[in-house]
C-alpha atoms as a PDB file:
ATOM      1  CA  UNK A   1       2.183   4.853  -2.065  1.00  0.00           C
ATOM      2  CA  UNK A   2      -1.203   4.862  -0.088  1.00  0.00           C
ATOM      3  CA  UNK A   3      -0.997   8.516   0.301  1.00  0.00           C
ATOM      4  CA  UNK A   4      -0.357   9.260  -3.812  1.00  0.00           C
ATOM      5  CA  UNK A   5      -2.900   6.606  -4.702  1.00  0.00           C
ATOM      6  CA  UNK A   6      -5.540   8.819  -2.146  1.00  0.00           C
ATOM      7  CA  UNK A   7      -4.665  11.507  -4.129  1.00  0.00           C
ATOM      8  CA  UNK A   8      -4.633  10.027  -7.359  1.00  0.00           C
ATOM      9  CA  UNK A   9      -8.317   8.999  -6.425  1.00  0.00           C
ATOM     10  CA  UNK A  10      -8.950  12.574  -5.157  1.00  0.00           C
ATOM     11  CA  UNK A  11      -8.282  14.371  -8.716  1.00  0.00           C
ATOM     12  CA  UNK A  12     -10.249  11.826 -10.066  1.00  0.00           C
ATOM     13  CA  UNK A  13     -13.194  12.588  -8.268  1.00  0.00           C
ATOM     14  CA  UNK A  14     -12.783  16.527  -8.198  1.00  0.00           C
ATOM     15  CA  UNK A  15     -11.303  16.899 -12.028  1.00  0.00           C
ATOM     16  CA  UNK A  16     -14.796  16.747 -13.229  1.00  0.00           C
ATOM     17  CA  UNK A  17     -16.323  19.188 -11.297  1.00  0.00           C
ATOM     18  CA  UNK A  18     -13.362  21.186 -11.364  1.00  0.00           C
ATOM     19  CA  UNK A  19     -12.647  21.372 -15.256  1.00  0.00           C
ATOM     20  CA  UNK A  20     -16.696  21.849 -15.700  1.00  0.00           C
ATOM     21  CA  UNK A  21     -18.705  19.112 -16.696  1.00  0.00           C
ATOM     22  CA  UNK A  22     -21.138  20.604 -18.574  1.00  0.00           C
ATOM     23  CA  UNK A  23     -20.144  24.538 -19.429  1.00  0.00           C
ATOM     24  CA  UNK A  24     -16.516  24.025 -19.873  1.00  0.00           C
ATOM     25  CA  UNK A  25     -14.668  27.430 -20.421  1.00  0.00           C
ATOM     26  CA  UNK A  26     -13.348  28.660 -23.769  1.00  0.00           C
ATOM     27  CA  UNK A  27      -9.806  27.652 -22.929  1.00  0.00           C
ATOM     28  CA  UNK A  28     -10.838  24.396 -21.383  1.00  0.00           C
ATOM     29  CA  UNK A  29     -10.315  21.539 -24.070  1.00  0.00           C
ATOM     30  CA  UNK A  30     -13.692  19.688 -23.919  1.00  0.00           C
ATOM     31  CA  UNK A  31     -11.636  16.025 -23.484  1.00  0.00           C
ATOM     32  CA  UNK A  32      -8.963  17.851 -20.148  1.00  0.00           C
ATOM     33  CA  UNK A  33     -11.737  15.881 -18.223  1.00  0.00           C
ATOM     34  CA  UNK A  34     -11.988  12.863 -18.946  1.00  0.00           C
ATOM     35  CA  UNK A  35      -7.980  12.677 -19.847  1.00  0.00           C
ATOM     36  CA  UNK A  36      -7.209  13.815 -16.421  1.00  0.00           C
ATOM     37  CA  UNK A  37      -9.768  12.012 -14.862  1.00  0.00           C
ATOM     38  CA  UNK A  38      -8.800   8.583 -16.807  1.00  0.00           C
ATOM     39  CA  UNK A  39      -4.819   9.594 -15.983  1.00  0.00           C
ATOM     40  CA  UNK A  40      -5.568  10.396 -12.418  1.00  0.00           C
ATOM     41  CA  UNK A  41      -7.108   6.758 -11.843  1.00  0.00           C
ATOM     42  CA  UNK A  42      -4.352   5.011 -13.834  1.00  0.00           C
ATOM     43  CA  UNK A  43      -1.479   6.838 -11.165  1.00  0.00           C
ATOM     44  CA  UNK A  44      -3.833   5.515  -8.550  1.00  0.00           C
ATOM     45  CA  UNK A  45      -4.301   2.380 -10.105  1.00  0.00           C
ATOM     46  CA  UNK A  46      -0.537   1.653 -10.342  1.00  0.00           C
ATOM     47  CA  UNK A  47       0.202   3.594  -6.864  1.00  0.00           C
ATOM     48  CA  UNK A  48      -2.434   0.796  -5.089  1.00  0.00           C
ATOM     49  CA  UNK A  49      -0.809  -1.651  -6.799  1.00  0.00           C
ATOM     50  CA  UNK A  50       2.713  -1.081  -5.301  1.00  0.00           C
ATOM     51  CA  UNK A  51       1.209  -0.854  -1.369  1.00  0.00           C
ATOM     52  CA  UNK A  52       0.162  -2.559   1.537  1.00  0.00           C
ATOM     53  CA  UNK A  53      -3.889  -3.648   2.187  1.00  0.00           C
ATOM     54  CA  UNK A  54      -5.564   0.466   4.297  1.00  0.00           C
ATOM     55  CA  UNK A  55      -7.084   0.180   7.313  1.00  0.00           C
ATOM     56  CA  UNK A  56      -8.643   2.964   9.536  1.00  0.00           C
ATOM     57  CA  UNK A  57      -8.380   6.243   8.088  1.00  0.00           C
ATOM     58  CA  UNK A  58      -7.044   5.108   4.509  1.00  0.00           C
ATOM     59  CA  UNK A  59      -9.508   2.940   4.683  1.00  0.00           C
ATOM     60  CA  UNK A  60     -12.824   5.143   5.103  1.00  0.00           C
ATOM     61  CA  UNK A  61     -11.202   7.894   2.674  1.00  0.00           C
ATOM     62  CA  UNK A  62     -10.404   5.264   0.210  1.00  0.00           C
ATOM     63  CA  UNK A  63     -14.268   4.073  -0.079  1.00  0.00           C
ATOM     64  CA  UNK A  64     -15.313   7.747   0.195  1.00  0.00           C
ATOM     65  CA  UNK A  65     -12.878   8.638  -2.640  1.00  0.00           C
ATOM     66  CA  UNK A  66     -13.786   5.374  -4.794  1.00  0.00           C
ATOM     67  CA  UNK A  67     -17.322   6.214  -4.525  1.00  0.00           C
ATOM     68  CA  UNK A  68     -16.776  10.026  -5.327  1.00  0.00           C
ATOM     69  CA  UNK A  69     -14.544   9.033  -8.230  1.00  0.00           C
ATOM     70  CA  UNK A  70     -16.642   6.703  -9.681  1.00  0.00           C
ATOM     71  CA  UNK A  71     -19.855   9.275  -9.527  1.00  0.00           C
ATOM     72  CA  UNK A  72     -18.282  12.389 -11.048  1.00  0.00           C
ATOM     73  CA  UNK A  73     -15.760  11.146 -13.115  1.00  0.00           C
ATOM     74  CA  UNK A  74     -18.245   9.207 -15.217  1.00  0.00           C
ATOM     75  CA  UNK A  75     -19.697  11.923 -16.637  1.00  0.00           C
ATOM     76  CA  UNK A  76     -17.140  13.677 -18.700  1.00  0.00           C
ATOM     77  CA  UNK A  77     -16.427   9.937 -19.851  1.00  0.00           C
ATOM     78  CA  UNK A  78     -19.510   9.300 -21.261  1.00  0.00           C
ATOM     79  CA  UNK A  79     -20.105  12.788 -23.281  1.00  0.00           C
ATOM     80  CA  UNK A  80     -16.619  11.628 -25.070  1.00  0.00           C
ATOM     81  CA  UNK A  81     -18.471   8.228 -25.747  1.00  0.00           C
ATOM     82  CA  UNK A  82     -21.188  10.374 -27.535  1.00  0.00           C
ATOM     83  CA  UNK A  83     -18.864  12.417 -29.831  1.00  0.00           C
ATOM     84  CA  UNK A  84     -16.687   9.626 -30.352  1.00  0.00           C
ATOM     85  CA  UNK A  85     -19.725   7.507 -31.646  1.00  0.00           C
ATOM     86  CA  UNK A  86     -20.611  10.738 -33.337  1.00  0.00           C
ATOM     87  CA  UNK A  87     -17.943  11.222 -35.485  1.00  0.00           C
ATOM     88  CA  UNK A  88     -18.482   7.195 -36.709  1.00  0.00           C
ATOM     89  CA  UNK A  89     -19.851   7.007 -40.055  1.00  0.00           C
ATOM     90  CA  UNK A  90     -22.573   5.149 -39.410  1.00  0.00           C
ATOM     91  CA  UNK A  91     -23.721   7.862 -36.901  1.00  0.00           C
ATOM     92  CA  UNK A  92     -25.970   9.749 -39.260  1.00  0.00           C
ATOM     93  CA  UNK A  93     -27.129  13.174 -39.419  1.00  0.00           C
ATOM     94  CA  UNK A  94     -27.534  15.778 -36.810  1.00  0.00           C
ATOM     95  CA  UNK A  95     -23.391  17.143 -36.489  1.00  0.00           C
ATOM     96  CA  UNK A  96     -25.111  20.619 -35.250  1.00  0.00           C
ATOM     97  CA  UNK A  97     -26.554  18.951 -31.775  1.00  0.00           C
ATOM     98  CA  UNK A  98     -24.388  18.697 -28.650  1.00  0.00           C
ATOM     99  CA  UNK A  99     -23.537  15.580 -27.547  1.00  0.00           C
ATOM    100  CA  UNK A 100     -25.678  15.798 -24.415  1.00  0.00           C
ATOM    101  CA  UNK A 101     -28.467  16.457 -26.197  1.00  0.00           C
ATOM    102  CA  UNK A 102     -30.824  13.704 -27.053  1.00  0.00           C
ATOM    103  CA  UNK A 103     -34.113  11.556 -26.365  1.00  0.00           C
ATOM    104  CA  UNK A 104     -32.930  10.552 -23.062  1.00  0.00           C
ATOM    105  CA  UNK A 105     -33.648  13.685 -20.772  1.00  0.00           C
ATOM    106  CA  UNK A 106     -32.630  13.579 -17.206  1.00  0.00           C
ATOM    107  CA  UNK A 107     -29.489  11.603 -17.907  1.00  0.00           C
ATOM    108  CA  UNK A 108     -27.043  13.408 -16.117  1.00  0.00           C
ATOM    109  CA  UNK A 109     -28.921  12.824 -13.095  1.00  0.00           C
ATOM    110  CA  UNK A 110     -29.205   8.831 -13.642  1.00  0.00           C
ATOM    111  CA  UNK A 111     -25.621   8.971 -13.878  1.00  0.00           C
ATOM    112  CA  UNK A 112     -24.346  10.047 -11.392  1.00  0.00           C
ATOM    113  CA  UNK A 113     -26.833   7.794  -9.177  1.00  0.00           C
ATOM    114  CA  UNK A 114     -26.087   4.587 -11.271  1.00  0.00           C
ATOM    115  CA  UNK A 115     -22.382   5.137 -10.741  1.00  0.00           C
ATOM    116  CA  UNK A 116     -23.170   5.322  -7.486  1.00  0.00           C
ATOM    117  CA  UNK A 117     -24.779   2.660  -7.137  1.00  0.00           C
ATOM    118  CA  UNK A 118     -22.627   0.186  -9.121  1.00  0.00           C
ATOM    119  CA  UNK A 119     -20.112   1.564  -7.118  1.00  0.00           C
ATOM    120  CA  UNK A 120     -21.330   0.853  -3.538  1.00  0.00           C
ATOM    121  CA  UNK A 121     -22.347  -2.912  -4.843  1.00  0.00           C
ATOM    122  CA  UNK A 122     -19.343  -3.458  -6.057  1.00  0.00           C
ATOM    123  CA  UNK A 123     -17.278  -2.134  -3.385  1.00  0.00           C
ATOM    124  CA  UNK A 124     -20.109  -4.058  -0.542  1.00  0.00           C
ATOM    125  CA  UNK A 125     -19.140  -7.374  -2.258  1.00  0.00           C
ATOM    126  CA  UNK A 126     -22.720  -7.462  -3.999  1.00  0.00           C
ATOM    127  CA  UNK A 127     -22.558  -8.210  -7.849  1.00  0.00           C
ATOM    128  CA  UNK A 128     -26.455  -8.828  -8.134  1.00  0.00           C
ATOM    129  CA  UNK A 129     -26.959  -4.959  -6.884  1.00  0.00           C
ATOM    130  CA  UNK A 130     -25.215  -3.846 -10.429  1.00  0.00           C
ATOM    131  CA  UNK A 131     -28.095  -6.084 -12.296  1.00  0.00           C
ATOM    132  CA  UNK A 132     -30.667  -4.626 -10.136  1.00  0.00           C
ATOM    133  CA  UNK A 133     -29.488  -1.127 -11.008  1.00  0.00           C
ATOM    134  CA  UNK A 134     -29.144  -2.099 -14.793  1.00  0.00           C
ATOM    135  CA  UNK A 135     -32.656  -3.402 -14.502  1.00  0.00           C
ATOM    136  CA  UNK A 136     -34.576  -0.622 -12.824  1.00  0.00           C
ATOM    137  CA  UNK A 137     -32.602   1.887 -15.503  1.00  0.00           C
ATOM    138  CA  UNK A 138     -33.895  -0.406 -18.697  1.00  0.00           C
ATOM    139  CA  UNK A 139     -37.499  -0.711 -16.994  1.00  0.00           C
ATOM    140  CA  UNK A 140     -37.568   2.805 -16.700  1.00  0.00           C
ATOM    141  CA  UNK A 141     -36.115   4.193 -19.972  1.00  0.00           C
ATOM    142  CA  UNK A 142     -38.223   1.290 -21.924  1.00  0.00           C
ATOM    143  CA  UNK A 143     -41.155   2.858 -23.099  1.00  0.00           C
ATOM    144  CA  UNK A 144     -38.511   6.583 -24.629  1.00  0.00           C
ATOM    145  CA  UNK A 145     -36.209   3.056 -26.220  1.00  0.00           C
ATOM    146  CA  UNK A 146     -38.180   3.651 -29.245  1.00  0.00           C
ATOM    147  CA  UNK A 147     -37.112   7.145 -30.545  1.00  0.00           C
ATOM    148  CA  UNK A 148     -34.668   7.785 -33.084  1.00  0.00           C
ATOM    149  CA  UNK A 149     -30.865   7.166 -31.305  1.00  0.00           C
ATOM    150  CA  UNK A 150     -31.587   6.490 -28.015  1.00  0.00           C
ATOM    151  CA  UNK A 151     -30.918   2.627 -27.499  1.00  0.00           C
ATOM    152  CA  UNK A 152     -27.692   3.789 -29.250  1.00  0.00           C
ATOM    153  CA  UNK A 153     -27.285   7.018 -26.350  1.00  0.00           C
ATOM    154  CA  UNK A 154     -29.147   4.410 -23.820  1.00  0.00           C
ATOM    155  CA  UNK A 155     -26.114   1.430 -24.327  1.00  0.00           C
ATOM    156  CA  UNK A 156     -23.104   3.939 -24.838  1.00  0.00           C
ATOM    157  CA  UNK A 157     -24.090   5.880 -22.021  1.00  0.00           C
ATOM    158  CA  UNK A 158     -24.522   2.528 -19.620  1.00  0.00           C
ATOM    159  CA  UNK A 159     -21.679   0.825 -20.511  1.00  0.00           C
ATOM    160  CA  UNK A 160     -19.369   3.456 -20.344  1.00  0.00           C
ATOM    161  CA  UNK A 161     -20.656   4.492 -16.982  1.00  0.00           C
ATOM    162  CA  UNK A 162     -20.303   0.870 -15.554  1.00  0.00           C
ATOM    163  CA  UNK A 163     -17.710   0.370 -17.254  1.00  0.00           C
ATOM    164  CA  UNK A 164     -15.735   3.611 -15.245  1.00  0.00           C
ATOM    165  CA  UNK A 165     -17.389   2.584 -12.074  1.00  0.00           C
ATOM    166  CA  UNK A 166     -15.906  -0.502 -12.276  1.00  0.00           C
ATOM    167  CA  UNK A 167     -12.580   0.721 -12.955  1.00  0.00           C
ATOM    168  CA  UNK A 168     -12.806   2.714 -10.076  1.00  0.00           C
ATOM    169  CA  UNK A 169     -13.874   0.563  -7.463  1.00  0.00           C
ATOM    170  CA  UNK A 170     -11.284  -2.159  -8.866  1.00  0.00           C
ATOM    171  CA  UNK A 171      -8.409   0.252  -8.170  1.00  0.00           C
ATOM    172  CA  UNK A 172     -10.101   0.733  -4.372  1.00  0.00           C
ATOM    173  CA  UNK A 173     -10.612  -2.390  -3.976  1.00  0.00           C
ATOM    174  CA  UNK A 174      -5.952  -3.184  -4.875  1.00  0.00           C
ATOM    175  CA  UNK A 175      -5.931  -0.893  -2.247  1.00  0.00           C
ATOM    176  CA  UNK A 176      -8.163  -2.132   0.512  1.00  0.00           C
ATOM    177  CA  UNK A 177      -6.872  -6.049  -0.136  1.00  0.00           C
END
């Protein structure tokens, strides 16, 4: 079960990439990444469940692939936040726009390192690093807060991103204990 849940965590962290994040190909459904990403952790999730605590090898790759997961597979996840809060009615105009596209620029980027690094406190035992992350991200977005729709893209995009991260690292963490 150690070896499937490894895997498991594997697809997870290379479905993203894999399916393309960003420029997905015509025949590519825009939500195969996330779903197989989000399916991928639940067959780990349920795989670590059913095993015995890694040590050694396991557990190196399973830190590695929690941390991986947790980085790339956010990202697909949060640009299905965006048109699911889209497609609310209280979303307003702009239909035309993609649902990366926004007042928050560079948010791709502060992603993947927030994931990161909610991932690595969470997985070093160190809840206060995942407030220090939170707070260095609203310090720095503060002042572009004000625009039309982005505390809206700011909060979905956070929360869904710890959120993941979090889901991620828990299923690492049935496995190491």
């Amino acid at each position: 079960m150690t070896t499937l849940s490894l895997i498991a965590l594997g697809v997870a962290a290379l479905a993203p990439p894999a399916l393309g994040v960003t420029r997905s190909p015509l025949w590519v459904p825009r939500l195969a990444a996330p779903i197989v990403a989000a399916a991928a952790l639940a067959v780990a999730a349920v795989a670590a469940a059913a095993t015995t605590p890694v040590t050694g090898f396991a557990l190196g790759a399973t830190l590695v692939l929690s941390v991986l997961a947790a980085t790339t597979g956010g990202g697909p996840l949060v640009l299905a936040a965006f048109r699911i809060a889209r497609r609310q009615p209280d979303a307003g105009e702009e239909p035309d726009t993609p649902p990366e596209a926004g007042p928050l620029r560079g948010g791709r980027v502060i992603g993947l390192l927030e994931r990161g690094a909610v991932a690595a406190a969470i997985l070093a035992g160190w809840p206060e690093g995942i407030a220090i992350v939170l707070a260095v991200k609203g310090l720095a977005r503060y002042p572009e807060l004000r625009e039309p729709h982005a505390s809206e893209q700011f909060i979905i995009g956070t929360f869904t991103s710890v959120l993941w991260a979090a889901a991620v690292c828990g299923t690492g963490y049935a496995l190491i204990t």
